[in-house]
C-alpha atoms as a PDB file:
ATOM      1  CA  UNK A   1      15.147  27.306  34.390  1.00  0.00           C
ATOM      2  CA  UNK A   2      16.397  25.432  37.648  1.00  0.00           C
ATOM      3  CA  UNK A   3      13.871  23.187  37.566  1.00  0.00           C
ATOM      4  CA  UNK A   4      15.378  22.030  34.161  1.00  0.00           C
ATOM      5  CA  UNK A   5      18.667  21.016  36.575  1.00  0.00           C
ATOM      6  CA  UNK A   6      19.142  16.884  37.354  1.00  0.00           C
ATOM      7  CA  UNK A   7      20.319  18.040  40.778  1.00  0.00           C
ATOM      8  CA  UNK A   8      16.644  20.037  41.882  1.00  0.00           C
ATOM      9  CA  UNK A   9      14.510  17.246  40.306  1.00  0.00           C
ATOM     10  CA  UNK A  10      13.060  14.602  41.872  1.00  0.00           C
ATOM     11  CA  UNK A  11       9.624  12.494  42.053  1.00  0.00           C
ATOM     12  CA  UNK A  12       8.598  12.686  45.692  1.00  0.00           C
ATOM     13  CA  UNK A  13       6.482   9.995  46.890  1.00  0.00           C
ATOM     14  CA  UNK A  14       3.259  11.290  46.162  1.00  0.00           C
ATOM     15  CA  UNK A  15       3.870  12.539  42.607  1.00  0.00           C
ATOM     16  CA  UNK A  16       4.861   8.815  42.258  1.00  0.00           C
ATOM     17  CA  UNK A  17       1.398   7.659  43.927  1.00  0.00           C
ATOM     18  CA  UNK A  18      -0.523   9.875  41.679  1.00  0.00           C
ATOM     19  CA  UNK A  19       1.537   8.781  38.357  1.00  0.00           C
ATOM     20  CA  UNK A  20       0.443   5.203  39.617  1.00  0.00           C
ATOM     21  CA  UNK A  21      -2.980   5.670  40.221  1.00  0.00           C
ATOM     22  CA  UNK A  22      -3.383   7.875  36.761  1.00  0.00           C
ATOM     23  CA  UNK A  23      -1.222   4.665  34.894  1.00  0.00           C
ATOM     24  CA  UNK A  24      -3.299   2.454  36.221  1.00  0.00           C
ATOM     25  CA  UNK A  25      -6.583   4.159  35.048  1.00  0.00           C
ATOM     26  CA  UNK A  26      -4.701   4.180  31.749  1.00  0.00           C
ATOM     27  CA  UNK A  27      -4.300   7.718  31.885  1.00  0.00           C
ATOM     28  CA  UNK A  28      -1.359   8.198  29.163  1.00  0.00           C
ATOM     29  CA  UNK A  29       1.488   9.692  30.841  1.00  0.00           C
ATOM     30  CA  UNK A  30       2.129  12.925  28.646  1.00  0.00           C
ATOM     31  CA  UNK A  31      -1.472  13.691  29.767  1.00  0.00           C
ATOM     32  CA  UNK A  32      -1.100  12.750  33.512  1.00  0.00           C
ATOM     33  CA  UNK A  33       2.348  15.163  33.517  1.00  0.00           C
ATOM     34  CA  UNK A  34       0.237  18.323  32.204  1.00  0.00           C
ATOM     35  CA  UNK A  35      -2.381  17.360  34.363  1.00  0.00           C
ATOM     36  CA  UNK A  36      -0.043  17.619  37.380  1.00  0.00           C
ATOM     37  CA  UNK A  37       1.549  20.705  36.015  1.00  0.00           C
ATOM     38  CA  UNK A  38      -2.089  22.810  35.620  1.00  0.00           C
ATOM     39  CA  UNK A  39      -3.389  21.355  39.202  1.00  0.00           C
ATOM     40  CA  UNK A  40       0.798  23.184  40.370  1.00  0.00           C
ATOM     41  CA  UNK A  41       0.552  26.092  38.389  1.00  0.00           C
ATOM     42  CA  UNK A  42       3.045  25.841  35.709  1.00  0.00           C
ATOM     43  CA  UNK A  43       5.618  23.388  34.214  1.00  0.00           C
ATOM     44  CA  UNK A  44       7.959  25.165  36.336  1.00  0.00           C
ATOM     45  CA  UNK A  45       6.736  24.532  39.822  1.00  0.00           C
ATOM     46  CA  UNK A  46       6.540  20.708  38.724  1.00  0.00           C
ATOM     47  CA  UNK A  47       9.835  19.253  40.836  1.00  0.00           C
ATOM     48  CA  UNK A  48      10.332  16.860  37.495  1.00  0.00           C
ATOM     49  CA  UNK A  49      10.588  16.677  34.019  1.00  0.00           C
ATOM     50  CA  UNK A  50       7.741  14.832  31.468  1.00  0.00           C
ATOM     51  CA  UNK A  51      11.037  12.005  30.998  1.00  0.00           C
ATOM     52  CA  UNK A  52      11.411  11.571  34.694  1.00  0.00           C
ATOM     53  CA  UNK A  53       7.926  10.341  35.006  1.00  0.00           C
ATOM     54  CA  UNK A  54       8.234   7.769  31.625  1.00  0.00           C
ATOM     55  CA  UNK A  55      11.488   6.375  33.214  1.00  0.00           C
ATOM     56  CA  UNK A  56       9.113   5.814  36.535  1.00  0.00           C
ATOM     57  CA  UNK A  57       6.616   4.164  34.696  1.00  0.00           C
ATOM     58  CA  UNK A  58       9.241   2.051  32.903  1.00  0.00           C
ATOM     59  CA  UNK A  59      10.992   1.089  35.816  1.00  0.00           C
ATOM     60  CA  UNK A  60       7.594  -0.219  37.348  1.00  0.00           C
ATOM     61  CA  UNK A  61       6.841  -2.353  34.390  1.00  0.00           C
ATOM     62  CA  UNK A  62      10.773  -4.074  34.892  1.00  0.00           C
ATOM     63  CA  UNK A  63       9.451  -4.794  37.917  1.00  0.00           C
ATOM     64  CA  UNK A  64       6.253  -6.254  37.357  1.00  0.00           C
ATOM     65  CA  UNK A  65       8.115  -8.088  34.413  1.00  0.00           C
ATOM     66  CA  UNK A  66      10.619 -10.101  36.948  1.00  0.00           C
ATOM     67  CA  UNK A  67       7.735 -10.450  39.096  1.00  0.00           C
ATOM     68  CA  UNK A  68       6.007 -13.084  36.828  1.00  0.00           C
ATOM     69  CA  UNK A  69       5.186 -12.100  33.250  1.00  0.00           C
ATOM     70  CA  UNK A  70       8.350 -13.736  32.359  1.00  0.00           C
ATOM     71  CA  UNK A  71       7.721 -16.996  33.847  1.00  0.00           C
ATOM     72  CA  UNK A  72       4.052 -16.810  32.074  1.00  0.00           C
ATOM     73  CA  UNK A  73       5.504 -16.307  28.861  1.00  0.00           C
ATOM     74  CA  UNK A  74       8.141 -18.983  28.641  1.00  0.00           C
ATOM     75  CA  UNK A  75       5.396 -21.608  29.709  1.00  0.00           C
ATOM     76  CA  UNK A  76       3.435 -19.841  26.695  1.00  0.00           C
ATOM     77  CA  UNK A  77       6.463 -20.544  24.088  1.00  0.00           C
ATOM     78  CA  UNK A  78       6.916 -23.686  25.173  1.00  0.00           C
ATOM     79  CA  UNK A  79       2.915 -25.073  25.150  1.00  0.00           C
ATOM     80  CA  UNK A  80       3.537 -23.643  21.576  1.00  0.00           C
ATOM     81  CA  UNK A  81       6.376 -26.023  21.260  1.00  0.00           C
ATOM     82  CA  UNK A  82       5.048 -29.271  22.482  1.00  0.00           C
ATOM     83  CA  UNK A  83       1.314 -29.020  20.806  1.00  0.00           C
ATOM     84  CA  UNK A  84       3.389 -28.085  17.324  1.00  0.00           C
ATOM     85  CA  UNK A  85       6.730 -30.121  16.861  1.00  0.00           C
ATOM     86  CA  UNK A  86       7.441 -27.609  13.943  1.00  0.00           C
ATOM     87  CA  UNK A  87       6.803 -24.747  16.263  1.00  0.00           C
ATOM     88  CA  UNK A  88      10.207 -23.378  16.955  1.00  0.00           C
ATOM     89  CA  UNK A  89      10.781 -20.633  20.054  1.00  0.00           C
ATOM     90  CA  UNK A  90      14.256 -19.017  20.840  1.00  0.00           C
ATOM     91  CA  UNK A  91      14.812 -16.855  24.067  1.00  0.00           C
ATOM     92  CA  UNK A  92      17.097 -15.438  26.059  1.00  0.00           C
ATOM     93  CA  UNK A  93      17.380 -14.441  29.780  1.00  0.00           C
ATOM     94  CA  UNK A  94      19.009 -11.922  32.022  1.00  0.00           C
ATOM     95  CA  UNK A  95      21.101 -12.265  35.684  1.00  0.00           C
ATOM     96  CA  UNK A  96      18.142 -11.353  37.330  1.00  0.00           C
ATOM     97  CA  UNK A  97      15.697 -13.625  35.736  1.00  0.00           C
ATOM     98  CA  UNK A  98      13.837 -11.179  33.182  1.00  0.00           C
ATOM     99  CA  UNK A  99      13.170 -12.227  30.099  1.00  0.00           C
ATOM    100  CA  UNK A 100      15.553 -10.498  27.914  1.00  0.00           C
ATOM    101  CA  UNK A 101      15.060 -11.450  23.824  1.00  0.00           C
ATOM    102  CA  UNK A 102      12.834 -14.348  22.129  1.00  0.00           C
ATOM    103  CA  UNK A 103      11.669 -15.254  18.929  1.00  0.00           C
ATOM    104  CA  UNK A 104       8.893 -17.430  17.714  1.00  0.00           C
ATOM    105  CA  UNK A 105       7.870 -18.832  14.321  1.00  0.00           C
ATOM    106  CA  UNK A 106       5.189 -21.772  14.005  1.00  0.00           C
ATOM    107  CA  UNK A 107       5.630 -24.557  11.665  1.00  0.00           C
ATOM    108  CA  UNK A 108       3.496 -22.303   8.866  1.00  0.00           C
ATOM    109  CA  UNK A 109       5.722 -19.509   9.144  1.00  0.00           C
ATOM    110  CA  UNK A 110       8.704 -21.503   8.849  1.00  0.00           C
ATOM    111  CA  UNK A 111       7.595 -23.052   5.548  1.00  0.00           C
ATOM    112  CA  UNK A 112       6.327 -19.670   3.925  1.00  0.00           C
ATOM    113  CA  UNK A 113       9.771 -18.813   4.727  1.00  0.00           C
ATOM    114  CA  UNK A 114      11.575 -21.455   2.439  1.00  0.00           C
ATOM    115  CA  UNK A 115       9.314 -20.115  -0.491  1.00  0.00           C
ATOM    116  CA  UNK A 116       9.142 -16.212   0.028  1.00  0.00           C
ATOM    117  CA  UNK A 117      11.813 -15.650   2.475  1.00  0.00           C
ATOM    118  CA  UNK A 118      14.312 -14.413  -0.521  1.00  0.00           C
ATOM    119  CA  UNK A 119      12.582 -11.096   0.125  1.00  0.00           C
ATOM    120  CA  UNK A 120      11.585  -9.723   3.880  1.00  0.00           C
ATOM    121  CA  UNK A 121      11.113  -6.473   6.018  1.00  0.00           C
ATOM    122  CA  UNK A 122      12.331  -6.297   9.625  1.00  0.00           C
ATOM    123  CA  UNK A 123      10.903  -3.662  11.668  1.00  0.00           C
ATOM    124  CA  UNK A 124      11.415  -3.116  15.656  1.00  0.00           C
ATOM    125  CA  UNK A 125       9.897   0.166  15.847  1.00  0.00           C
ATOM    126  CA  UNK A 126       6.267  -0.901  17.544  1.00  0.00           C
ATOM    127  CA  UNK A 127       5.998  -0.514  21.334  1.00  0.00           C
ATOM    128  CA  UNK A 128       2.242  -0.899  21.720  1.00  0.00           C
ATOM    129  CA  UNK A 129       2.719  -3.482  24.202  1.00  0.00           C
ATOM    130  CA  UNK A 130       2.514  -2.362  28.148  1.00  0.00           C
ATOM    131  CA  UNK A 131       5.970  -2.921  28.602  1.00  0.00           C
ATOM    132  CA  UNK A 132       7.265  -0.496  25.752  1.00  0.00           C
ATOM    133  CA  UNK A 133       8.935  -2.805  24.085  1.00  0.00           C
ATOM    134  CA  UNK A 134      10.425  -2.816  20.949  1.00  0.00           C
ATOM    135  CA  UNK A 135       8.058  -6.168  19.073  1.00  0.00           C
ATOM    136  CA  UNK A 136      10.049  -7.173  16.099  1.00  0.00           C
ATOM    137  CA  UNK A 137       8.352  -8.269  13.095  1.00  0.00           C
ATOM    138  CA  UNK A 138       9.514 -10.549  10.179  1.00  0.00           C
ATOM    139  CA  UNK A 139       7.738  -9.654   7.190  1.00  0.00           C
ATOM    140  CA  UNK A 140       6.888 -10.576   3.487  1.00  0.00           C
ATOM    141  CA  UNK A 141       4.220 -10.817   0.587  1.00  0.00           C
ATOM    142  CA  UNK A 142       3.305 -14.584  -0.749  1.00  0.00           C
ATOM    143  CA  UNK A 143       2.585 -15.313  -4.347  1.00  0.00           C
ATOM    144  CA  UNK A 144      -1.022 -14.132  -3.821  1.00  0.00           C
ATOM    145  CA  UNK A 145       0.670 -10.156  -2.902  1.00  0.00           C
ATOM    146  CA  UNK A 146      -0.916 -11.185   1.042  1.00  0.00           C
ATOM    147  CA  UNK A 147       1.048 -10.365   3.658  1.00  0.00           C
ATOM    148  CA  UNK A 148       2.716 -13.507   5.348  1.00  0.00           C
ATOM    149  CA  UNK A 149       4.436 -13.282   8.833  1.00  0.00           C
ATOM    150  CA  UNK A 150       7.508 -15.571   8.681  1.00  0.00           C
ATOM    151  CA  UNK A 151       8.292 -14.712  12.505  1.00  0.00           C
ATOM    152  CA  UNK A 152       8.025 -12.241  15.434  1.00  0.00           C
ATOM    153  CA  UNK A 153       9.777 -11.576  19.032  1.00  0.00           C
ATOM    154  CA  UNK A 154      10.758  -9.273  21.634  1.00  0.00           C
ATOM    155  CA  UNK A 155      13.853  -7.414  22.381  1.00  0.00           C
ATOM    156  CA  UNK A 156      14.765  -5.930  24.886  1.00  0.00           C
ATOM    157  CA  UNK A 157      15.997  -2.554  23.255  1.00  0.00           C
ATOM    158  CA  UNK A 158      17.134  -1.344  19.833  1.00  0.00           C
ATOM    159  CA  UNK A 159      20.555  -2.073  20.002  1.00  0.00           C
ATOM    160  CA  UNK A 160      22.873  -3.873  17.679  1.00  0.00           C
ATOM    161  CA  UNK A 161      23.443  -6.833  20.604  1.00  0.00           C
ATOM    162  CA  UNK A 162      19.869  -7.123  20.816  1.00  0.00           C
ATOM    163  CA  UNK A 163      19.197  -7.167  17.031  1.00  0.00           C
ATOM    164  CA  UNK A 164      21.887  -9.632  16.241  1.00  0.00           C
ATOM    165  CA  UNK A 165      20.788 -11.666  18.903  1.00  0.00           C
ATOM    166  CA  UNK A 166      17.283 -12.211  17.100  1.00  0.00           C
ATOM    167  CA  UNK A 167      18.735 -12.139  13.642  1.00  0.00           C
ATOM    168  CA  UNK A 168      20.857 -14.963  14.669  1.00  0.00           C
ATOM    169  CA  UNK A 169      18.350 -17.200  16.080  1.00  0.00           C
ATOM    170  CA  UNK A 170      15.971 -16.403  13.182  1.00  0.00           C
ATOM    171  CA  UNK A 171      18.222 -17.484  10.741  1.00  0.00           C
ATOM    172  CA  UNK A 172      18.995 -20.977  13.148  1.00  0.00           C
ATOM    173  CA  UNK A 173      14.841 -21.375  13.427  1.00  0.00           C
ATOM    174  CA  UNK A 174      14.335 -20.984   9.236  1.00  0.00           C
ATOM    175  CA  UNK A 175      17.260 -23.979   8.756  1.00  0.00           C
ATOM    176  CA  UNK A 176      20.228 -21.285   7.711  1.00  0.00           C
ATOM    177  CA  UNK A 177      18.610 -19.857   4.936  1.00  0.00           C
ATOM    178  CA  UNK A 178      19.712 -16.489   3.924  1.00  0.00           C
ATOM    179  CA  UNK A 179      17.443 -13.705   2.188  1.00  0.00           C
ATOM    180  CA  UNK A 180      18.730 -11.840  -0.887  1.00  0.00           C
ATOM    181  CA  UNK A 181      17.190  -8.504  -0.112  1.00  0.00           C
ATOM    182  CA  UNK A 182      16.219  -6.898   3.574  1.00  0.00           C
ATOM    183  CA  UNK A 183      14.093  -3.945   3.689  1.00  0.00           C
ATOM    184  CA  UNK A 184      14.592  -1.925   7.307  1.00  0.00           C
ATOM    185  CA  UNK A 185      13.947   1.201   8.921  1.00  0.00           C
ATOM    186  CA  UNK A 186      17.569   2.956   8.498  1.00  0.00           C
ATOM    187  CA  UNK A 187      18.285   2.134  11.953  1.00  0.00           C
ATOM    188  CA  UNK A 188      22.242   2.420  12.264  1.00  0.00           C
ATOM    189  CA  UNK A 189      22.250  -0.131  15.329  1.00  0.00           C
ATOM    190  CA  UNK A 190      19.529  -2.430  13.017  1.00  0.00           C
ATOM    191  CA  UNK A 191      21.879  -1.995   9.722  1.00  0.00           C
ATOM    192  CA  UNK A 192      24.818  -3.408  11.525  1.00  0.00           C
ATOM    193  CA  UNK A 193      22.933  -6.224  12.451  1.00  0.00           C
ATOM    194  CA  UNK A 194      22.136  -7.003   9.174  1.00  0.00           C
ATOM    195  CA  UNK A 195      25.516  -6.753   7.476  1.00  0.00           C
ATOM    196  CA  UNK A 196      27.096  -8.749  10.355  1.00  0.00           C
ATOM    197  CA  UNK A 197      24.558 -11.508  10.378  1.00  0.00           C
ATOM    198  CA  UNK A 198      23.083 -11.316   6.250  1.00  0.00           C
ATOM    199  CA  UNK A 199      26.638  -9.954   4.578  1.00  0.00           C
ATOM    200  CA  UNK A 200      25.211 -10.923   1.009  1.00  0.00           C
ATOM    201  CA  UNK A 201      22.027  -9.348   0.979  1.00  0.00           C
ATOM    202  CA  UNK A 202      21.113  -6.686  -0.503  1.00  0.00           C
ATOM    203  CA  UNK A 203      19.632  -3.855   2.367  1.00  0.00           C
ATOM    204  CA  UNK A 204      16.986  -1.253   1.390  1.00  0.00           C
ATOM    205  CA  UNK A 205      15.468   1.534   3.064  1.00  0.00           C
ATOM    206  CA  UNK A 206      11.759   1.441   3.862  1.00  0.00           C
ATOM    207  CA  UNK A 207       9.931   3.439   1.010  1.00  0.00           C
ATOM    208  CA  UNK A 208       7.048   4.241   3.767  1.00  0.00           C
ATOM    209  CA  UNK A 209       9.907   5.365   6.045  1.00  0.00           C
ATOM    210  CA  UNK A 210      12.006   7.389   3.158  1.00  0.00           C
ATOM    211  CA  UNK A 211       8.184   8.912   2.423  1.00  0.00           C
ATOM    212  CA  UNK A 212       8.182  10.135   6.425  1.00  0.00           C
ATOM    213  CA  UNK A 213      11.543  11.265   5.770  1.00  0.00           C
ATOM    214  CA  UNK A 214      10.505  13.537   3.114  1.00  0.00           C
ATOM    215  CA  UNK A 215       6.962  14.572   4.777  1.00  0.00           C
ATOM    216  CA  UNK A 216       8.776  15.725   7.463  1.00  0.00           C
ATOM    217  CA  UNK A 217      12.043  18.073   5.612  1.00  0.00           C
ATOM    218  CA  UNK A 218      10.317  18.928   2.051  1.00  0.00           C
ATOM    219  CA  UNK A 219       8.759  21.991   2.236  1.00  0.00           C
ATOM    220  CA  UNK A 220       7.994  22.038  -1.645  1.00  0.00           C
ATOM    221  CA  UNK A 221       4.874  20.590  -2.475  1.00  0.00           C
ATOM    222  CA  UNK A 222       5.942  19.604  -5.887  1.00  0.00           C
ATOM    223  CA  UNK A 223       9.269  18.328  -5.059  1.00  0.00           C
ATOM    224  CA  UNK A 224       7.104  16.105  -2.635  1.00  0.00           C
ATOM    225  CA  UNK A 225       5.064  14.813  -5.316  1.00  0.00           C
ATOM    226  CA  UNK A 226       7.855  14.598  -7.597  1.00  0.00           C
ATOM    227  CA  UNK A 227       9.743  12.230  -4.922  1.00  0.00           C
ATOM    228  CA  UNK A 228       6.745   9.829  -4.277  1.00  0.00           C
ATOM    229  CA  UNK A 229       6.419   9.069  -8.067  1.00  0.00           C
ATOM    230  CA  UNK A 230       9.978   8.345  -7.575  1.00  0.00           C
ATOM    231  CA  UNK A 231       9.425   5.824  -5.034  1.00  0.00           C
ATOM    232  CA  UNK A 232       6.332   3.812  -5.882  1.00  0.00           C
ATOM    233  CA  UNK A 233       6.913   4.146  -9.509  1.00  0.00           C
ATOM    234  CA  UNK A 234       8.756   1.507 -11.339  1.00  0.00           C
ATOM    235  CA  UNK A 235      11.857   3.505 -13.222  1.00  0.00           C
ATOM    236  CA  UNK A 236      14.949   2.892 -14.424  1.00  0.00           C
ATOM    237  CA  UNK A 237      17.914   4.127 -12.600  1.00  0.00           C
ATOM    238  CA  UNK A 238      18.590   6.809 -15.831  1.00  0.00           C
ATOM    239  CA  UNK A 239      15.715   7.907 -16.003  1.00  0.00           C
ATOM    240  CA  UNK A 240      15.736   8.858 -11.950  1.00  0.00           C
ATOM    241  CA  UNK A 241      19.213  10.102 -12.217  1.00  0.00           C
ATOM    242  CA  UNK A 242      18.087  12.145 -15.235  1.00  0.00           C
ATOM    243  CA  UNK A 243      15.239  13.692 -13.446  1.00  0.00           C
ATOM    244  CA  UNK A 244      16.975  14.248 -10.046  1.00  0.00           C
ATOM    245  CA  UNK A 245      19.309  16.672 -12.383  1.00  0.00           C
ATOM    246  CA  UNK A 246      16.314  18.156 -13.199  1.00  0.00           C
ATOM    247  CA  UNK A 247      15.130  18.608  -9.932  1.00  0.00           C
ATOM    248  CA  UNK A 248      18.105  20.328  -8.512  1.00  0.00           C
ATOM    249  CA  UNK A 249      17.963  22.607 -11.123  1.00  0.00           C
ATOM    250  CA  UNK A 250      14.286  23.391 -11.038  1.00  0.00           C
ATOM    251  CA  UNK A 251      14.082  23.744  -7.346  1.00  0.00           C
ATOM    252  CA  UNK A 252      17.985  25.423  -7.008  1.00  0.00           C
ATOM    253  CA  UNK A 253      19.137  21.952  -4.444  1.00  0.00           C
ATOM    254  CA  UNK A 254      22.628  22.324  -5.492  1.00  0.00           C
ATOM    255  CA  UNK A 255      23.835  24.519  -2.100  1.00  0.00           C
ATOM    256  CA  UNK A 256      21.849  21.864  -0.206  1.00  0.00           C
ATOM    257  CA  UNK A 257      23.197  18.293  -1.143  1.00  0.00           C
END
């Protein structure tokens, strides 16, 4: 297991050229570190771990970030600005010049927001852009049960600074006004945010999230079932508490609660 040690692993500079070249052929990186592994014989004869190689790649991507993407994107935000007076863009900057946070919301947006922002989702968990990261997306239904985008942005990692940061602004760009009832992810860093920032809303758990949750740890197949009707059904809290009884009963929870 010595290869598992930080102090015999290293990239050498031709594991890092091949990385590159496989990267840039859009060769996922999980696929380019078994790759390497099968053409050395094993996992461990590899001189670094599948995490080494991801905090290469993400290091490279800081780097072509400062090196111009930044620059291209604040010119972006503000073209949105001045074609759209009711365009509104808020970002923030590192030492070095990166572009740390921002968060945009067009005039649209802003007034869906003043007529179904009482009730929004916040999610940060996509990182489908190149640079891995988070994209945080302000979320809602209109009267028509559409889905209506009240605002989006980019931070620079799931932290509470970061998410207070863009909670702050947000509630700045949509003229102070404060939702009654948040739904997130369970993120601890992400729930702080919102308490700090929203202390008199109400904060509920994503149901497709809780649904994951329970995918992933319920073993029962009828307990499974039994919790979706839970969660998509529209019951009084009783009648759920009732049932839960039930449950642990049925399916003997008690020593696990």
């Amino acid at each position: 297991m010595v290869h598992l040690i930080v102090k015999y692993r290293s990239l050498t500079d031709a594991a890092k050229a091949q990385i590159n070249g496989l990267n840039e052929c859009e060769i996922s990186t999980a696929k380019t570190v078994r790759y390497m592994a099968r053409m050395a014989g094993g996992y461990s004869l590899v001189s670094f771990l599948k995490k080494d190689s991801y905090n290469h790649i993400d290091k490279r991507r800081c780097v072509t970030i400062a090196k111009g993407d930044a620059k291209v994107a604040l010119a972006y935000l503000e073209g949105k600005t001045e074609s759209d007076p009711t365009t509104m863009a808020q970002y923030s900057l590192t030492d070095d010049g990166m572009l740390d946070t921002f968060f945009l919301a067009n005039g649209g947006s802003r007034v869906d927001y003043q007529y179904f922002g009482d009730v929004f989702a916040f999610d940060g968990t996509y990182k489908k852009n190149k640079y891995r990261r988070p994209l945080v997306i302000f979320s809602e239904a209109n009267n028509h049960r559409k889905t209506t985008i009240f605002g989006f942005g980019l931070v620079m990692d799931e932290t509470f600074d970061s998410y207070k940061w863009i909670l702050q602004n947000m509630l700045e760009v949509m003229c102070m006004k404060e939702p009654s009832v948040v739904v997130i992810n369970g993120d601890e860093a992400m729930r702080k945010a919102m308490i700090l920032v929203f202390p008199k809303a109400t904060h509920c758990l994503c149901a497709w999230h809780f649904q994951k949750n329970i995918t992933a740890n319920v073993k029962e197949p009828l307990l499974r079932s039994r919790f979706n009707q839970w969660l998509y059904t529209n019951i009084e809290i009783r009648e759920f508490l009732t049932e839960w009884d039930l449950a642990v009963e049925e399916f003997k929870l008690q020593d696990r609660l």
